[in-house]
N, C-alpha and C. Protein backbone atom coordinates (compact mmCIF):
# COMPACT_ATOMS: atom_id res chain seq x y z
N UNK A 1 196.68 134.49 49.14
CA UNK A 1 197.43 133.93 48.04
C UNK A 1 196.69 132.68 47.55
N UNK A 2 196.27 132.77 46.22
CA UNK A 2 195.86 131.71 45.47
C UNK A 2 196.83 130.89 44.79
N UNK A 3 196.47 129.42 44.60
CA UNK A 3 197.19 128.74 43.63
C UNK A 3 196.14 128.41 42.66
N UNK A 4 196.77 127.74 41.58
CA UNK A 4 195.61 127.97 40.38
C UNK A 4 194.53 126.74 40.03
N UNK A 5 194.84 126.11 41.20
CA UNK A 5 193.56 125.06 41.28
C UNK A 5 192.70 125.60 42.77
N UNK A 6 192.93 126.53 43.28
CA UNK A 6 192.11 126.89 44.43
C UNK A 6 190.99 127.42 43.96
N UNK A 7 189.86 127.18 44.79
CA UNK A 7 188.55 127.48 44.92
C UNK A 7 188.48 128.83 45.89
N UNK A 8 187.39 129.10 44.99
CA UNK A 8 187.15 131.17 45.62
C UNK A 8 186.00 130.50 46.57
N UNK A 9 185.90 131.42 47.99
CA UNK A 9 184.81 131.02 48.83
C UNK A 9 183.69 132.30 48.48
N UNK A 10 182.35 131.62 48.39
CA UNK A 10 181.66 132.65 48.35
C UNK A 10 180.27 132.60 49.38
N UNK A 11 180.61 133.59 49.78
CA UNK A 11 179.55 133.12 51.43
C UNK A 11 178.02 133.90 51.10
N UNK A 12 177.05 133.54 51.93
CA UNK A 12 175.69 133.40 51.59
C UNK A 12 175.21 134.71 52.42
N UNK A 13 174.06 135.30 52.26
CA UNK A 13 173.67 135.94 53.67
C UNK A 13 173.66 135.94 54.87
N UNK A 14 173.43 134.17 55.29
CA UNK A 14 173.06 134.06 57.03
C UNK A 14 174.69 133.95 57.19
N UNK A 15 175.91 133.21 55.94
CA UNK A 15 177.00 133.57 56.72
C UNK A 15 177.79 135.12 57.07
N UNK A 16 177.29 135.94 56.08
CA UNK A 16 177.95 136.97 56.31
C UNK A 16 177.51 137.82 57.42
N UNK A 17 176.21 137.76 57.61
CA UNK A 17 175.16 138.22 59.12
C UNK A 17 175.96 137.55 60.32
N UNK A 18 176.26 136.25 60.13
CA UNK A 18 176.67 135.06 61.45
C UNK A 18 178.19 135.86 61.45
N UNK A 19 179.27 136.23 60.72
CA UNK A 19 180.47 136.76 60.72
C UNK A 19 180.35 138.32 60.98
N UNK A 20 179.33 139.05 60.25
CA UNK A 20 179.44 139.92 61.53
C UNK A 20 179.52 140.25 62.23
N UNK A 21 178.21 140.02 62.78
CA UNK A 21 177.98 139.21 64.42
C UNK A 21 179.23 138.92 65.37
N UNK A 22 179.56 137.88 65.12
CA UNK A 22 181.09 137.17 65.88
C UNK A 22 182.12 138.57 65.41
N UNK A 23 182.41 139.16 65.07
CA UNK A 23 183.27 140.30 64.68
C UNK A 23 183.02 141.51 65.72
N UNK A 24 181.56 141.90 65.85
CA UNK A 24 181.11 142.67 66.87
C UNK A 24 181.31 142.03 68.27
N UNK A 25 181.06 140.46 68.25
CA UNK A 25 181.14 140.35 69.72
C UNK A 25 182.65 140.26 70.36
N UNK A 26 183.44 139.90 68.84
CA UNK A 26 184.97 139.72 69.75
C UNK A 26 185.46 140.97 69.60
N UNK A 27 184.90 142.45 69.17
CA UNK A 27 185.73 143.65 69.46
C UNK A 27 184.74 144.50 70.27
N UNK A 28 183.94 143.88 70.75
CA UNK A 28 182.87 144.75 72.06
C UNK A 28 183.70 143.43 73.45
N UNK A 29 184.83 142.44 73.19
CA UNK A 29 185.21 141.54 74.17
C UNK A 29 186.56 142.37 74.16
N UNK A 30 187.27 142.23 72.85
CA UNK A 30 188.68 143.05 72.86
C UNK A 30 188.42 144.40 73.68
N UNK A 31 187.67 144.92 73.49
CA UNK A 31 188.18 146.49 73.78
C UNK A 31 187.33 147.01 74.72
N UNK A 32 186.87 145.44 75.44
CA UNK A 32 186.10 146.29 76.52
C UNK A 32 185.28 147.41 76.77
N UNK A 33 183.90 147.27 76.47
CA UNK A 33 182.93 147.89 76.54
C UNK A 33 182.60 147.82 77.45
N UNK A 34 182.22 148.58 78.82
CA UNK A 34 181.50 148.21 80.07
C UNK A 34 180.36 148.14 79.88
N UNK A 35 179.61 147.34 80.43
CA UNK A 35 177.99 146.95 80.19
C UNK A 35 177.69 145.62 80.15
N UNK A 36 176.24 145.30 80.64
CA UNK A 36 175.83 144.32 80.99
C UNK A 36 175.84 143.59 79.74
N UNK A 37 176.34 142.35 79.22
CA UNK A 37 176.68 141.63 78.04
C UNK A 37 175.67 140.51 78.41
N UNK A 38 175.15 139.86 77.56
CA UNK A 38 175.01 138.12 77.32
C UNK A 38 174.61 138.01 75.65
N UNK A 39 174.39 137.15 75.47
CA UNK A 39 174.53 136.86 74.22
C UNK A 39 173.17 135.70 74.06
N UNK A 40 172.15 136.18 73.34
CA UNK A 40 170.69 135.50 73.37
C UNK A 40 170.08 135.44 71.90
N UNK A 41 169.65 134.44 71.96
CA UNK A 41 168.96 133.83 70.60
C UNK A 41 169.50 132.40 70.15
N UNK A 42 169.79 131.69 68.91
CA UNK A 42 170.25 130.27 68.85
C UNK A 42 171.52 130.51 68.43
N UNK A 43 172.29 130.73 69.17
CA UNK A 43 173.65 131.16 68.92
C UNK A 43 174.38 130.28 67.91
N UNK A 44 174.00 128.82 68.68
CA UNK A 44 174.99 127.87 67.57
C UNK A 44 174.26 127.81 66.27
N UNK A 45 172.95 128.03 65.98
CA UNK A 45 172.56 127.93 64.57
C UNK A 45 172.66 129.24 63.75
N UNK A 46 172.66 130.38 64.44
CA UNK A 46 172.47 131.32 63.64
C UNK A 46 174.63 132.22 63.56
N UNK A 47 175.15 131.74 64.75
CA UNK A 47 176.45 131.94 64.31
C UNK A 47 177.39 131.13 64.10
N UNK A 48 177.37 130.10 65.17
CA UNK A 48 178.37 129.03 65.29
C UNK A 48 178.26 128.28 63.96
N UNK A 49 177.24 127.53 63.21
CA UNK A 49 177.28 126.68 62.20
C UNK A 49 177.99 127.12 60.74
N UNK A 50 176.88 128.93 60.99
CA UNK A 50 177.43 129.56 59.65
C UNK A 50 179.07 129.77 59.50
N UNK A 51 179.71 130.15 60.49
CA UNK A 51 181.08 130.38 60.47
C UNK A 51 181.77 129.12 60.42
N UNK A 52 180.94 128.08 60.52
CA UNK A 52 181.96 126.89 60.75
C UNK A 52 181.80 126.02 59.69
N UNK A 53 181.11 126.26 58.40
CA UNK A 53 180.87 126.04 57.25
C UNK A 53 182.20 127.06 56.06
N UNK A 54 181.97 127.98 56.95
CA UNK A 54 183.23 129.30 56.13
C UNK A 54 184.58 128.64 56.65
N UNK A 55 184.83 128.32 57.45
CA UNK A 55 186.29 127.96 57.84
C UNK A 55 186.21 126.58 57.72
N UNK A 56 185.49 125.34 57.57
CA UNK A 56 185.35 124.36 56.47
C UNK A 56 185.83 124.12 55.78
N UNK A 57 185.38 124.97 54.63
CA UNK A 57 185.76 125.49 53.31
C UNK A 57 187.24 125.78 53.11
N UNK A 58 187.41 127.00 54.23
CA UNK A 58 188.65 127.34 54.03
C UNK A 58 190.02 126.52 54.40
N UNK A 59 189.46 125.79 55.07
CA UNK A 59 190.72 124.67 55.95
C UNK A 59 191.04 123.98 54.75
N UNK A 60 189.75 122.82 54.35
CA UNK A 60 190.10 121.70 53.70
C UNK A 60 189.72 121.76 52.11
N UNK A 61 188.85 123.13 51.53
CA UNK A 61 188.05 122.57 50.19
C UNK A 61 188.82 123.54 49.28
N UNK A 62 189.58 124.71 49.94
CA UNK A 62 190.02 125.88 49.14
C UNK A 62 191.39 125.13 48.45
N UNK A 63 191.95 124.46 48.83
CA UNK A 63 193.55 123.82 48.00
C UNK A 63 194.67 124.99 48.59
N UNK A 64 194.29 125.55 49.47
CA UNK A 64 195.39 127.00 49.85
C UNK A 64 196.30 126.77 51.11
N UNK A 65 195.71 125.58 51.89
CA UNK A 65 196.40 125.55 52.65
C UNK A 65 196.96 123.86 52.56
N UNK A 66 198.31 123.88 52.63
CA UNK A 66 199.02 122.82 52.80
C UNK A 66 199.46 122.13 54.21
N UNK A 67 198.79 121.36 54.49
CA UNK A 67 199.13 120.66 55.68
C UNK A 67 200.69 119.91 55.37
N UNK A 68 201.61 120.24 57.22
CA UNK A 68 202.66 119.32 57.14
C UNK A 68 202.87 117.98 56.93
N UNK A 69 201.44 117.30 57.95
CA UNK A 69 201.75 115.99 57.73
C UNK A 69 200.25 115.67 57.30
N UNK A 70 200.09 114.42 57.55
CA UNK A 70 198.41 114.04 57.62
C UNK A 70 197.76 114.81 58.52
N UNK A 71 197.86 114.29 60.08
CA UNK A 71 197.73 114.02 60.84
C UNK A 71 197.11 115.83 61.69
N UNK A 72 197.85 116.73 60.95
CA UNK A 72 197.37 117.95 60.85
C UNK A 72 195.84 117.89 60.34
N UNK A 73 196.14 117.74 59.00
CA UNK A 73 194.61 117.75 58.43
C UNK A 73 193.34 116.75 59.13
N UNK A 74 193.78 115.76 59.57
CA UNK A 74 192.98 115.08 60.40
C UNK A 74 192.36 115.52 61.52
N UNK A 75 193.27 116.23 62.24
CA UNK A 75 192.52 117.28 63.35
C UNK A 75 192.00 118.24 63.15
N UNK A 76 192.05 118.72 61.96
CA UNK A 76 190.87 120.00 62.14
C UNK A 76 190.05 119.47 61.02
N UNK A 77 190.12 118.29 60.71
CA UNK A 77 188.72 117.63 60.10
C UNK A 77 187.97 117.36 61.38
N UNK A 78 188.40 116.66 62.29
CA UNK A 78 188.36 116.42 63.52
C UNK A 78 187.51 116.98 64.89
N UNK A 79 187.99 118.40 64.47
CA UNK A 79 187.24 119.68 65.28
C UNK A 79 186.14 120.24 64.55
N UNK A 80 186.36 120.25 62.94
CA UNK A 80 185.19 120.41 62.64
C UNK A 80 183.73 119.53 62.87
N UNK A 81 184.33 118.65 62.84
CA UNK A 81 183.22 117.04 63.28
C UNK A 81 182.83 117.29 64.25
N UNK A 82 183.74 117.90 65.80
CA UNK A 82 183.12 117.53 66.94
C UNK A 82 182.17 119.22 66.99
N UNK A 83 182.31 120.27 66.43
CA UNK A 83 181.43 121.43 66.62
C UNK A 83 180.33 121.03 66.24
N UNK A 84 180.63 120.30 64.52
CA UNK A 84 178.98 120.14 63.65
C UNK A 84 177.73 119.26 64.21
N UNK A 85 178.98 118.84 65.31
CA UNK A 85 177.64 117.73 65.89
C UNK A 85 177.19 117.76 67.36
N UNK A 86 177.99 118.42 67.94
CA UNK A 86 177.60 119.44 69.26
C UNK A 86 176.40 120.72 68.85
């Protein structure tokens, strides 16, 4: 649901590759695949950052979601801060 000052997100290649990705790994986690798993390459740059630029966006820049108080929006400004810089 849009309101009519909201912003459309429009995601790039490495994010839609990085959201794949995380999509495959949490339904090869959901549904239990037996097999030897790990997860190799720069995980936080090539998935963690891209997805956390998309939900960014979507938390605080889209106008779609209304926080109750401040203090809401402060924390997941908050969490976004402490991922981007981990």
């Amino acid at each position: 649901m849009q309101f009519t000052h909201s912003k459309t997100l429009k995601i790039g290649t490495e994010q839609r590759l990085a959201i794949d990705k995380l999509i495959s790994y949490r339904n090869d986690f959901a549904h239990f695949k037996p097999m030897a798993y790990g997860i190799t390459g720069n995980y936080e740059n090539d998935i963690v950052l891209p997805v956390l630029k998309v939900i960014e966006f979507l938390a605080l820049e889209t106008n779609n979601i209304l926080y109750p108080q401040v203090e809401s929006c402060e924390r997941v400004k908050h969490a976004i801060k402490h991922f981007s810089l981990n």
